[in-house]
Structures are given as C-alpha cells and as structure tokens.
C-alpha atoms as a PDB file:
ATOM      1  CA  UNK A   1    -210.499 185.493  61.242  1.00  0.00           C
ATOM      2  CA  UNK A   2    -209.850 184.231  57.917  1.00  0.00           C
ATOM      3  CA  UNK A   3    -211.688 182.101  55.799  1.00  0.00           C
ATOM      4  CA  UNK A   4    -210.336 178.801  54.453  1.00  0.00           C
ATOM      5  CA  UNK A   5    -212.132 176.769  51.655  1.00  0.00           C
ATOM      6  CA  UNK A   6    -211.406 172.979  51.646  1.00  0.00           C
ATOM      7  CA  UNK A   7    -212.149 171.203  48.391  1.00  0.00           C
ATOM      8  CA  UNK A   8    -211.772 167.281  48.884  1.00  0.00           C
ATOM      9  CA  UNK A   9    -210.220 165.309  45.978  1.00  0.00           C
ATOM     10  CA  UNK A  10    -209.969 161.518  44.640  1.00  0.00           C
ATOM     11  CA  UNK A  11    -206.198 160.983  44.107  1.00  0.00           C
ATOM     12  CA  UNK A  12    -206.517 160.980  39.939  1.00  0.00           C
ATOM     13  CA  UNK A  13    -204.867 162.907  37.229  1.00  0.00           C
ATOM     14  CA  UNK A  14    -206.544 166.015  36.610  1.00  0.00           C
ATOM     15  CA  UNK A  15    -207.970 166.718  39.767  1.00  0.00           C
ATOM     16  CA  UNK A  16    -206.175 169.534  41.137  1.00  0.00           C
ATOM     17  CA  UNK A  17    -206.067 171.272  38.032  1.00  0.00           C
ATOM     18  CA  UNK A  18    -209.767 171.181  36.948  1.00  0.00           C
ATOM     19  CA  UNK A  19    -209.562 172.880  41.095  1.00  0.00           C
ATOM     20  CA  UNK A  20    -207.493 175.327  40.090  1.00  0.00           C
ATOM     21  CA  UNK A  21    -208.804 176.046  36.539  1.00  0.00           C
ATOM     22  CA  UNK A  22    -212.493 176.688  38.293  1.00  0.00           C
ATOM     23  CA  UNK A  23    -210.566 179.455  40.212  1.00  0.00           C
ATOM     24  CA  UNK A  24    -208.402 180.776  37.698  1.00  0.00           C
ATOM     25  CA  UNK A  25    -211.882 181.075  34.865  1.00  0.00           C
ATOM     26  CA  UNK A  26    -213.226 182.744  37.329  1.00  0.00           C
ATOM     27  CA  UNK A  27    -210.703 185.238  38.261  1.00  0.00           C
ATOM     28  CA  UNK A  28    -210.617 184.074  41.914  1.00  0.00           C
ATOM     29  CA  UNK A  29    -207.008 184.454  43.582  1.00  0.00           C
ATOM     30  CA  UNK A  30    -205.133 182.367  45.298  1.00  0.00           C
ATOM     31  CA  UNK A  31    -202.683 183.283  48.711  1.00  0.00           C
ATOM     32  CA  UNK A  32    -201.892 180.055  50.153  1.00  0.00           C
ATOM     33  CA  UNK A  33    -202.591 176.256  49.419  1.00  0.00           C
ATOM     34  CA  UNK A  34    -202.299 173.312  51.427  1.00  0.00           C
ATOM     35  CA  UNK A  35    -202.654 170.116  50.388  1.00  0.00           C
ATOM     36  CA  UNK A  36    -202.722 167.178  52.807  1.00  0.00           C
ATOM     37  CA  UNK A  37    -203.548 163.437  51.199  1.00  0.00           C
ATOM     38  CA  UNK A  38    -203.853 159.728  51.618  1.00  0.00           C
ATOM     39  CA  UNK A  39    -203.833 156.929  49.200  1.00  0.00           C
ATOM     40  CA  UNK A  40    -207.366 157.536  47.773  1.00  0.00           C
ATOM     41  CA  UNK A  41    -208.185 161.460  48.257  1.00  0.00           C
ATOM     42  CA  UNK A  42    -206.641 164.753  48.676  1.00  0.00           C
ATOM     43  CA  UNK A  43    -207.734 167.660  51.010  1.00  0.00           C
ATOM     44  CA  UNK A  44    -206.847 171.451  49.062  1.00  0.00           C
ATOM     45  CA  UNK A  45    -207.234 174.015  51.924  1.00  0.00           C
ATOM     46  CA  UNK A  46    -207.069 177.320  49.902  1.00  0.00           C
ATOM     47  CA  UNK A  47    -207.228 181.205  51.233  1.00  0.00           C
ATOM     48  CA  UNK A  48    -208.561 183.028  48.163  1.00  0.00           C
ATOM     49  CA  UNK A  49    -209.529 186.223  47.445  1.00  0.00           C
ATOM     50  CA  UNK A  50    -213.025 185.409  47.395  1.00  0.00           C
ATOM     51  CA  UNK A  51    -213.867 182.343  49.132  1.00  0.00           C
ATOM     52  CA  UNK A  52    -217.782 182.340  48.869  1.00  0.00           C
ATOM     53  CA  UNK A  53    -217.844 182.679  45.150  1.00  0.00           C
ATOM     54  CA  UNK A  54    -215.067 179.595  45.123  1.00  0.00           C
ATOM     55  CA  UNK A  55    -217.475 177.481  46.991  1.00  0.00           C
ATOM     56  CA  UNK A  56    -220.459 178.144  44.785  1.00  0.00           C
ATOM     57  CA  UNK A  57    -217.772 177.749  41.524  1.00  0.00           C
ATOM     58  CA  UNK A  58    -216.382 174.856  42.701  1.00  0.00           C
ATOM     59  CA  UNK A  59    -220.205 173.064  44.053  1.00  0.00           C
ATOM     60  CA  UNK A  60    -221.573 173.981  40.978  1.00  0.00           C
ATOM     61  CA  UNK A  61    -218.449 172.101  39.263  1.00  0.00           C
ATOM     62  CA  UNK A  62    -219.577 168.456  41.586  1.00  0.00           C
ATOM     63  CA  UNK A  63    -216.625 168.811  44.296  1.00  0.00           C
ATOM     64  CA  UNK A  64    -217.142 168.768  47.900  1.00  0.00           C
ATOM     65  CA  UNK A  65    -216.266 171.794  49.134  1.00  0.00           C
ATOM     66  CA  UNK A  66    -216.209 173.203  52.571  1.00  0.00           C
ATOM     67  CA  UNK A  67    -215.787 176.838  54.179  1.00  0.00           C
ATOM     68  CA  UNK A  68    -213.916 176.952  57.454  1.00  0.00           C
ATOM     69  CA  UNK A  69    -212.190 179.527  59.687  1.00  0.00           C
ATOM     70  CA  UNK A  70    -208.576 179.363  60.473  1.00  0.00           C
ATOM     71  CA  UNK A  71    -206.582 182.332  62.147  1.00  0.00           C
ATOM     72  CA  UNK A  72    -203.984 183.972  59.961  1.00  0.00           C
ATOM     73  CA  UNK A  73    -200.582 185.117  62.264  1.00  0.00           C
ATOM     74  CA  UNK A  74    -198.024 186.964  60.844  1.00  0.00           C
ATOM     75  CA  UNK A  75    -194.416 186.679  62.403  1.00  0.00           C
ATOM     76  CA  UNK A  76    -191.047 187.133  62.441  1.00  0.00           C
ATOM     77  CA  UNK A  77    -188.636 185.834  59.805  1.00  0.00           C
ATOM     78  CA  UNK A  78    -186.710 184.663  62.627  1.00  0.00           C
ATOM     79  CA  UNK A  79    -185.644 181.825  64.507  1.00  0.00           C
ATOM     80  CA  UNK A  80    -188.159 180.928  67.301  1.00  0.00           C
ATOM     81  CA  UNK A  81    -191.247 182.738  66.062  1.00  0.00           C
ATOM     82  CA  UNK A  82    -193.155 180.183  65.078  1.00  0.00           C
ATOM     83  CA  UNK A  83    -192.513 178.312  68.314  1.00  0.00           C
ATOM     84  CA  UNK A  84    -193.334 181.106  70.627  1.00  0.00           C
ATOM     85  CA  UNK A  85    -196.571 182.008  69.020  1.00  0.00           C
ATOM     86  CA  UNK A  86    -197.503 178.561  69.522  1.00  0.00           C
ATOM     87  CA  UNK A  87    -196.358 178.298  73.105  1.00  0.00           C
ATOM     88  CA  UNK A  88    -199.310 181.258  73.809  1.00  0.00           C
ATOM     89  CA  UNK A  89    -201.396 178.953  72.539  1.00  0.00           C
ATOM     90  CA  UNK A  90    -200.323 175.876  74.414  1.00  0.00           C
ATOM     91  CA  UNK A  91    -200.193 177.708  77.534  1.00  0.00           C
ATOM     92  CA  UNK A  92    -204.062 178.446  77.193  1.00  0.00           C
ATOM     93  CA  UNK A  93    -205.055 175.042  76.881  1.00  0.00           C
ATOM     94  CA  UNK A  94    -205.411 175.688  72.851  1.00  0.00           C
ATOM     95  CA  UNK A  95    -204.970 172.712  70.930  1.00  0.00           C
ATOM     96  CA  UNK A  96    -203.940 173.143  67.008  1.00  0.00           C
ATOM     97  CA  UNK A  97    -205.214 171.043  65.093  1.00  0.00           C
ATOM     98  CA  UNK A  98    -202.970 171.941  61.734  1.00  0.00           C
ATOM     99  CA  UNK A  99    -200.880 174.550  60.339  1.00  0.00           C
ATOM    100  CA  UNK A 100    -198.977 175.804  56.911  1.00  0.00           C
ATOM    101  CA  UNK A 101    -197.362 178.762  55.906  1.00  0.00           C
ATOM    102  CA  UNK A 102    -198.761 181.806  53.653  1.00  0.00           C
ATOM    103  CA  UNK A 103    -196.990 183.781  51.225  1.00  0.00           C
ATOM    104  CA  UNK A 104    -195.074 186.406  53.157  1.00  0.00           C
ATOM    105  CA  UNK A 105    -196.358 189.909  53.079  1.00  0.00           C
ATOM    106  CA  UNK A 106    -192.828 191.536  53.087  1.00  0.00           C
ATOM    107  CA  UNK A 107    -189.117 190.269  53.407  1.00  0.00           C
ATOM    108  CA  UNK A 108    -189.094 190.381  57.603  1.00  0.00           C
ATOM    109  CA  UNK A 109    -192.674 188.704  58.410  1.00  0.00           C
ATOM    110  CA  UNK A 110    -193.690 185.092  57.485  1.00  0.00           C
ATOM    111  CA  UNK A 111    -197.479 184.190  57.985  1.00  0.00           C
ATOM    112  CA  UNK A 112    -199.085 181.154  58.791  1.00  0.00           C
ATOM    113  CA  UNK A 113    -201.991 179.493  58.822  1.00  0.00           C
ATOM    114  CA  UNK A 114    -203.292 177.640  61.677  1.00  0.00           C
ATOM    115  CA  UNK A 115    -206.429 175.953  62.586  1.00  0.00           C
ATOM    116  CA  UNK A 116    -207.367 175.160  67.097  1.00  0.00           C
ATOM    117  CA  UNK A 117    -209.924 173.931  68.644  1.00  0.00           C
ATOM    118  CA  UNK A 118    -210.807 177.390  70.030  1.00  0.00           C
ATOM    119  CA  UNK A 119    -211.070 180.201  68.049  1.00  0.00           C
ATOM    120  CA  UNK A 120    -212.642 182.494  70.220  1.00  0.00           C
ATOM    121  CA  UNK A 121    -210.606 182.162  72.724  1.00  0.00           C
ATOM    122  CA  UNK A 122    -206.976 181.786  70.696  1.00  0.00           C
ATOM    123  CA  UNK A 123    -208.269 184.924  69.173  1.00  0.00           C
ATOM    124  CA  UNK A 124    -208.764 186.459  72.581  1.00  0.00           C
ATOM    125  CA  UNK A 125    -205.045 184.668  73.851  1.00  0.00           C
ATOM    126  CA  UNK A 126    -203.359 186.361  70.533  1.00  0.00           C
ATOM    127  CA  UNK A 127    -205.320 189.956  70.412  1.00  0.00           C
ATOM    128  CA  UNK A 128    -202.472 191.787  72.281  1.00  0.00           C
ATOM    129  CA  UNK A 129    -199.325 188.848  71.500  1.00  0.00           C
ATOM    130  CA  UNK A 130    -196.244 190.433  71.320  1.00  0.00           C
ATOM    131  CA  UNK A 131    -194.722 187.248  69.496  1.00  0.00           C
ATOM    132  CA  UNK A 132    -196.888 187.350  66.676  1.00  0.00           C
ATOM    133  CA  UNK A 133    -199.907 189.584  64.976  1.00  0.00           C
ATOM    134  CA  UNK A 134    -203.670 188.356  64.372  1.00  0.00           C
ATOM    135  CA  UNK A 135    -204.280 189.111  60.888  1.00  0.00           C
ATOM    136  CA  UNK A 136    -208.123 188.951  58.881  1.00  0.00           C
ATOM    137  CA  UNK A 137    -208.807 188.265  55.182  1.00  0.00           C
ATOM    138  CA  UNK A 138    -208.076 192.057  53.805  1.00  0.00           C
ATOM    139  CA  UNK A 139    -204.623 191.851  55.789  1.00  0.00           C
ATOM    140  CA  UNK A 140    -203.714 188.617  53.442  1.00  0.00           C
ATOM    141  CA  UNK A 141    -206.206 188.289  50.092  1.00  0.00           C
ATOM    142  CA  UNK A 142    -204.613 190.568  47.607  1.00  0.00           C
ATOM    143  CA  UNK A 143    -206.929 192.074  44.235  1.00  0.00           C
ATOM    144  CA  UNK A 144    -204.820 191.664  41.035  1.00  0.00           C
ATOM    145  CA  UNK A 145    -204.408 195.217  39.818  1.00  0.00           C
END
C-alpha cells in the first residue's frame, strides 16, 4: 500500500505554492499530485517521498493535513488497461472511490492511483492480477540522487 497525504486548501492565491514550498524547503519529493476543488477549497492528494515528515511540515505550517492509503497499480501503456484492472475490482464487489494517474516508471507501464472502499480485500483481488501489478511506496517514491 501506498501512502497518500491530503492537504485541504481555501481557493486563494498563494495557497498551493506556500504547499509546495513547505515540501520543496524541506527536501521532500513529489511523484504524483491530484488536485480536486470546489468554489471555496481545494483537496492536494500528494505521494511523496516522505509522507510523515510532510504531514508534520505541513501541520506545523496551520494546514489540515491528512494521511491516507491508496493502492498504487502499474499497467500497460495500452488500450484497455485501465479498464480491465478496474473490472477485477468491480467484479469483487470493490467500489472506487477516486483515481489519477502517477508519473510512469518507464515508457511501456502507466501507474495509477486509486482509492476503494476495501483495501484489504482489493489488495487480496489484485495480489496475483494478470492485468495490472500492486505496487508499495519504494516501487514509486524516488530519492533525488
């Protein structure tokens, strides 16, 4: 599993960026970012290299923060993938309650992001999937070297 941090935002200038400015001060990297909004606030769901330290950065900084786990799949760069990894899902009575893409690992694979209403048992549903691959944090965070 994979751990997401959620940081919940008024919809003003500046915002976002004092978000990102906590991360990038404190060498914290990103892989994928979400952001999802309405007319008066913002959800930023983030995979980062190192979530826990971004909650206590970003806490410390007065935003609502919250740590959540989502299951990272990595699949094909091909028409269909996406839908048949979600059809496993379906088929087990696994509701999703959102999804985004990742930055790809390689040129062939495309990974995405995806949050049910089961973990334990999509992760069960997905462990041997031949339409997509379960991934956790090390497969996804990268270390600037």
């Amino acid at each position: 599993m994979i751990s997401q941090v959620s940081v919940f935002l008024e919809n003003k200038p500046g915002r976002l960026e004092k978000v990102l400015e906590i991360l990038n001060d404190n060498e914290i990297s990103l892989r994928s970012i979400s952001v999802a909004e309405t007319s008066d606030y913002g959800i930023f769901r983030l995979i980062l290299d190192r979530p826990k330290d971004a909650v206590e950065k970003l806490k410390e900084a007065g935003f609502a923060v919250k740590e959540t786990d989502v299951l990272g799949l990595e699949i094909d760069d091909t028409k269909g993938s996406m839908l048949n990894a979600i059809k496993e899902l379906a088929s087990n009575q696994i509701s999703i309650e959102y999804t985004y893409a990742c930055l790809p690992i390689n040129n062939d694979k495309v990974i995405i992001i995806v949050r049910v209403d089961n973990m334990e048992k999509a992760k069960e549903v997905l462990k041997d999937s031949k339409n997509c691959r379960l991934l956790d944090c090390d497969d996804i965070c990268f270390i600037d070297k």
